[in-house]
C-alpha atoms as a PDB file:
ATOM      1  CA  UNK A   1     -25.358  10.662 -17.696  1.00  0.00           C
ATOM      2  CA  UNK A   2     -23.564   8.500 -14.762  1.00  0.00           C
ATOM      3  CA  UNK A   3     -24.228   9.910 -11.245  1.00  0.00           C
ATOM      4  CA  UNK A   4     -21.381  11.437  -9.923  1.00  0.00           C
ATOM      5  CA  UNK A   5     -21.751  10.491  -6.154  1.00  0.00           C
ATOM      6  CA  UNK A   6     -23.195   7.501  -4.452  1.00  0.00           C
ATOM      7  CA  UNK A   7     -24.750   7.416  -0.995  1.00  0.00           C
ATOM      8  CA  UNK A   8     -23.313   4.587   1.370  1.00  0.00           C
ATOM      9  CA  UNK A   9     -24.040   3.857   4.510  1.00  0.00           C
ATOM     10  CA  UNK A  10     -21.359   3.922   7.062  1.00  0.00           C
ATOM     11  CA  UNK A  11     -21.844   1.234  10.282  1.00  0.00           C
ATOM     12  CA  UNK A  12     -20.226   1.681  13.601  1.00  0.00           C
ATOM     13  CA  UNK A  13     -19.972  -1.718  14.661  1.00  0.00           C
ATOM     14  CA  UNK A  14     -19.523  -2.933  18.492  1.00  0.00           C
ATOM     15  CA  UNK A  15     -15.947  -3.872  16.947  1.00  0.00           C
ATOM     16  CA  UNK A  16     -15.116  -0.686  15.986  1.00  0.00           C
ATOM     17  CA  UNK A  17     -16.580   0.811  19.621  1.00  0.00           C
ATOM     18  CA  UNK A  18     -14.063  -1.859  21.082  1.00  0.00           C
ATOM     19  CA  UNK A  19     -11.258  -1.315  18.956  1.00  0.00           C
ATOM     20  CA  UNK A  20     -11.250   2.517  18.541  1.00  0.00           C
ATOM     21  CA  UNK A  21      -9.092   5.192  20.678  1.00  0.00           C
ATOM     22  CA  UNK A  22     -10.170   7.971  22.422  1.00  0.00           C
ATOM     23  CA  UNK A  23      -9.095  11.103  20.407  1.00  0.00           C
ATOM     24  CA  UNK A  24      -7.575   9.678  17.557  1.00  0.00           C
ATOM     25  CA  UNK A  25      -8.901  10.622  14.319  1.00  0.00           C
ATOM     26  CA  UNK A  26      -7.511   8.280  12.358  1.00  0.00           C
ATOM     27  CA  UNK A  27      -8.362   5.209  14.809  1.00  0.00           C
ATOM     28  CA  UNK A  28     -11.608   6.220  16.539  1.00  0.00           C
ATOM     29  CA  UNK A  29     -15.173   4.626  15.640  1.00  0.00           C
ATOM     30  CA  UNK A  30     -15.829   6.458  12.734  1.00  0.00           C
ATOM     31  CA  UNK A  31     -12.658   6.282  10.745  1.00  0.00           C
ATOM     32  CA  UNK A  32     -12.317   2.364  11.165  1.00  0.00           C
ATOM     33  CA  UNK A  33     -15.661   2.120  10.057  1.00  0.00           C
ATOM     34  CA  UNK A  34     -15.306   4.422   7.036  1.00  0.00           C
ATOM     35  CA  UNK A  35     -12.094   2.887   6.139  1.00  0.00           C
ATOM     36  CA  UNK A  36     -13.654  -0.656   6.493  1.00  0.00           C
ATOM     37  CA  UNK A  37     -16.584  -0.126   4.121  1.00  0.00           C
ATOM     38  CA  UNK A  38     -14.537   1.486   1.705  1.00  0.00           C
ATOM     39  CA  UNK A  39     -11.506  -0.569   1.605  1.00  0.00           C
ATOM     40  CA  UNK A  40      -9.320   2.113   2.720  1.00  0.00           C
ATOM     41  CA  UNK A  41      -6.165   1.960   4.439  1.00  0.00           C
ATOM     42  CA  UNK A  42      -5.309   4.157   7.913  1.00  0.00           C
ATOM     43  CA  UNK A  43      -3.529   6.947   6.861  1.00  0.00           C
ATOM     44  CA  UNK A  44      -6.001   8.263   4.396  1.00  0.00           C
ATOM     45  CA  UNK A  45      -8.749   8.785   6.885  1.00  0.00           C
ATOM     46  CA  UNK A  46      -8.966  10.898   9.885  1.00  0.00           C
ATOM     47  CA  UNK A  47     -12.031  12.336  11.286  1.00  0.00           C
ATOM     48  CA  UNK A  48     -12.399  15.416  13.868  1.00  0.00           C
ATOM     49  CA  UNK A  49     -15.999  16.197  15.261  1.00  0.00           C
ATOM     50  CA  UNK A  50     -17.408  17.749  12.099  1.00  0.00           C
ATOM     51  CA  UNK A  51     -15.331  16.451   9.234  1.00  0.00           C
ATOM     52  CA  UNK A  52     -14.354  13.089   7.807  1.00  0.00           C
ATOM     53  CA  UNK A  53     -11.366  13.790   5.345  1.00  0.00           C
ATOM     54  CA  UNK A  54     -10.007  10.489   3.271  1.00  0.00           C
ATOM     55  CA  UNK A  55      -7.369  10.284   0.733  1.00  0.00           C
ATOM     56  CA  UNK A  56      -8.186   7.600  -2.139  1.00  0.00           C
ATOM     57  CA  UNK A  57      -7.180   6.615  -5.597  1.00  0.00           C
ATOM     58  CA  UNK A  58      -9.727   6.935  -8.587  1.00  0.00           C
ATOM     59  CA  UNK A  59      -9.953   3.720 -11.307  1.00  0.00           C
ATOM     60  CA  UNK A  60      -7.097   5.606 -12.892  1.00  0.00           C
ATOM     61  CA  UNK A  61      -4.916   5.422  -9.697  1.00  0.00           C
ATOM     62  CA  UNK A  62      -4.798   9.756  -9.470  1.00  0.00           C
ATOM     63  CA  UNK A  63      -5.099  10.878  -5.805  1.00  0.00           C
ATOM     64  CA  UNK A  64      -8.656  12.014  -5.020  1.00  0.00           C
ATOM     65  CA  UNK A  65      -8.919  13.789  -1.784  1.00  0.00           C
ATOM     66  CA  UNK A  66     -12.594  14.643  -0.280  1.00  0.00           C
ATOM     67  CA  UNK A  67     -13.951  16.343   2.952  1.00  0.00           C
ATOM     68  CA  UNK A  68     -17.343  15.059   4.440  1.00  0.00           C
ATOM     69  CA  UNK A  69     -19.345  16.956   6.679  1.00  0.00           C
ATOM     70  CA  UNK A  70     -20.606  14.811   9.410  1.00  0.00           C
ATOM     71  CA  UNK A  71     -24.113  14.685  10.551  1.00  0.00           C
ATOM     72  CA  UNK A  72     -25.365  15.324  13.788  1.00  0.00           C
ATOM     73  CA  UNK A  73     -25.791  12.216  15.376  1.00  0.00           C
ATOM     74  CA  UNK A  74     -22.316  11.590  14.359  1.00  0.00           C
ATOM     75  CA  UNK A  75     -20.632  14.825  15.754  1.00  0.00           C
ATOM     76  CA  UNK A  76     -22.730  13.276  19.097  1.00  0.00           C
ATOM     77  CA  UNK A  77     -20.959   9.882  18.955  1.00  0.00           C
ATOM     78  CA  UNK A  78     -17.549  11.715  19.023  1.00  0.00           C
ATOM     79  CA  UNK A  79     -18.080  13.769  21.541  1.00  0.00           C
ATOM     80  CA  UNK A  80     -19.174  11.428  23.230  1.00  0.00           C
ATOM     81  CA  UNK A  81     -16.894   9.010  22.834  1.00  0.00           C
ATOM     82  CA  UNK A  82     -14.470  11.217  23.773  1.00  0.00           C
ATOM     83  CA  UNK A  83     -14.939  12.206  26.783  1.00  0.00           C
ATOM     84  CA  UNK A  84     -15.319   8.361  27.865  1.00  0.00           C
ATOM     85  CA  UNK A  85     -19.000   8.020  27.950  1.00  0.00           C
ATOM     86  CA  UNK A  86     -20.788   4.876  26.581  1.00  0.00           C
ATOM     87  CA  UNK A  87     -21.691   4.868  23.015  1.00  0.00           C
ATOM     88  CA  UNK A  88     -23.920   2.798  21.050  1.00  0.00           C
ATOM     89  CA  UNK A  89     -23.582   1.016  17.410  1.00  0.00           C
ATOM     90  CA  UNK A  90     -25.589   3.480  15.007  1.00  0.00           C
ATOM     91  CA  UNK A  91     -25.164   4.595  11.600  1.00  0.00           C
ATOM     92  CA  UNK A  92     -24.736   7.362   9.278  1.00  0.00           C
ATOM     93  CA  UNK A  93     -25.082   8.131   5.529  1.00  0.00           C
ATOM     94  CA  UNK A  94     -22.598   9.939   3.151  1.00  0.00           C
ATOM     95  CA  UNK A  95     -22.443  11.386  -0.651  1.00  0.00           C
ATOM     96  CA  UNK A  96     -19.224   9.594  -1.625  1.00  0.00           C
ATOM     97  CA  UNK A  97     -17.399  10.345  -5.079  1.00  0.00           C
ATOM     98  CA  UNK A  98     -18.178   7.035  -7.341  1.00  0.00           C
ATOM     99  CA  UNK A  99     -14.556   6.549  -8.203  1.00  0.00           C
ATOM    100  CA  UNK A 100     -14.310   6.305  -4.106  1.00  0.00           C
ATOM    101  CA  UNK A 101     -16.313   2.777  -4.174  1.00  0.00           C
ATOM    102  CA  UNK A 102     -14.461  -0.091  -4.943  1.00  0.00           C
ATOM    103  CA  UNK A 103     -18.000  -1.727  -6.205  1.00  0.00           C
ATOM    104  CA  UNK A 104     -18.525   1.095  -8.635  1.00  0.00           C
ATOM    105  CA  UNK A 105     -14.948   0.494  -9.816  1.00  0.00           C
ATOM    106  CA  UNK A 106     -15.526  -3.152  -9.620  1.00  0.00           C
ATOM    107  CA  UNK A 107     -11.660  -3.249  -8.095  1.00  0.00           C
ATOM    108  CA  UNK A 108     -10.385  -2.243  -4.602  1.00  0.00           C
ATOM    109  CA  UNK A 109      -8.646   0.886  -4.309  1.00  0.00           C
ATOM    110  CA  UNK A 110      -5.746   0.039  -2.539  1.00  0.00           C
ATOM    111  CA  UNK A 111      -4.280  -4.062  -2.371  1.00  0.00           C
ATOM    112  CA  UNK A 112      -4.376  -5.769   0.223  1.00  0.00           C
ATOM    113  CA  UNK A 113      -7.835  -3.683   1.747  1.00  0.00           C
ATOM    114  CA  UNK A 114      -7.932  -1.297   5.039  1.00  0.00           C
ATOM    115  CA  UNK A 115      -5.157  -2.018   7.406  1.00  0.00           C
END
């Protein structure tokens, strides 16, 4: 029987320190990190301090939408982050659906990859 979920490993890069905004679920740390290693574009990913909700396409191209609870340390960065403090590259596992992984489906989700 094939696995149903795959754990990945989400990286918050210095990049995406640099480049995220304060507030902004769909821009801040998290979601450009999320979006990056799963080849997903902006609009289907917006985080707030507990959640991570993304919007993606399975192999078949149906919508698939899932809500990830966030762990700890990751709640911490937001905060964090937030409220202007300095934050430092970490990362963060998740149980992701396999039709969610563009290497399971050996295709990206969406052309053209995250925007």
């Amino acid at each position: 029987m094939r696995a149903t979920t795959k754990r990945i490993t989400v990286e918050i890069t210095p990049d995406d320190i640099r480049e995220g905004v304060y507030r902004s679920g769909d821009t801040c740390p998290i979601a450009l990190a999320f979006r990056r290693r799963l080849n997903v574009p902006a609009p289907c990913v917006t985080v707030c301090t507990f959640t991570l909700d993304a919007g993606f396409r399975d192999r078949e191209g149906r919508p698939l939408f899932a809500t990830f609870a966030l762990p700890k340390k990751a709640s911490a960065f937001i905060k964090a982050f937030d409220q202007g403090h300095p934050v430092r590259p970490f990362s963060f596992c998740l149980n992701v659906p396999i039709d969610c992984i563009p290497e399971e489906n050996k295709r990206p989700l969406y052309e053209g990859g995250a925007k």
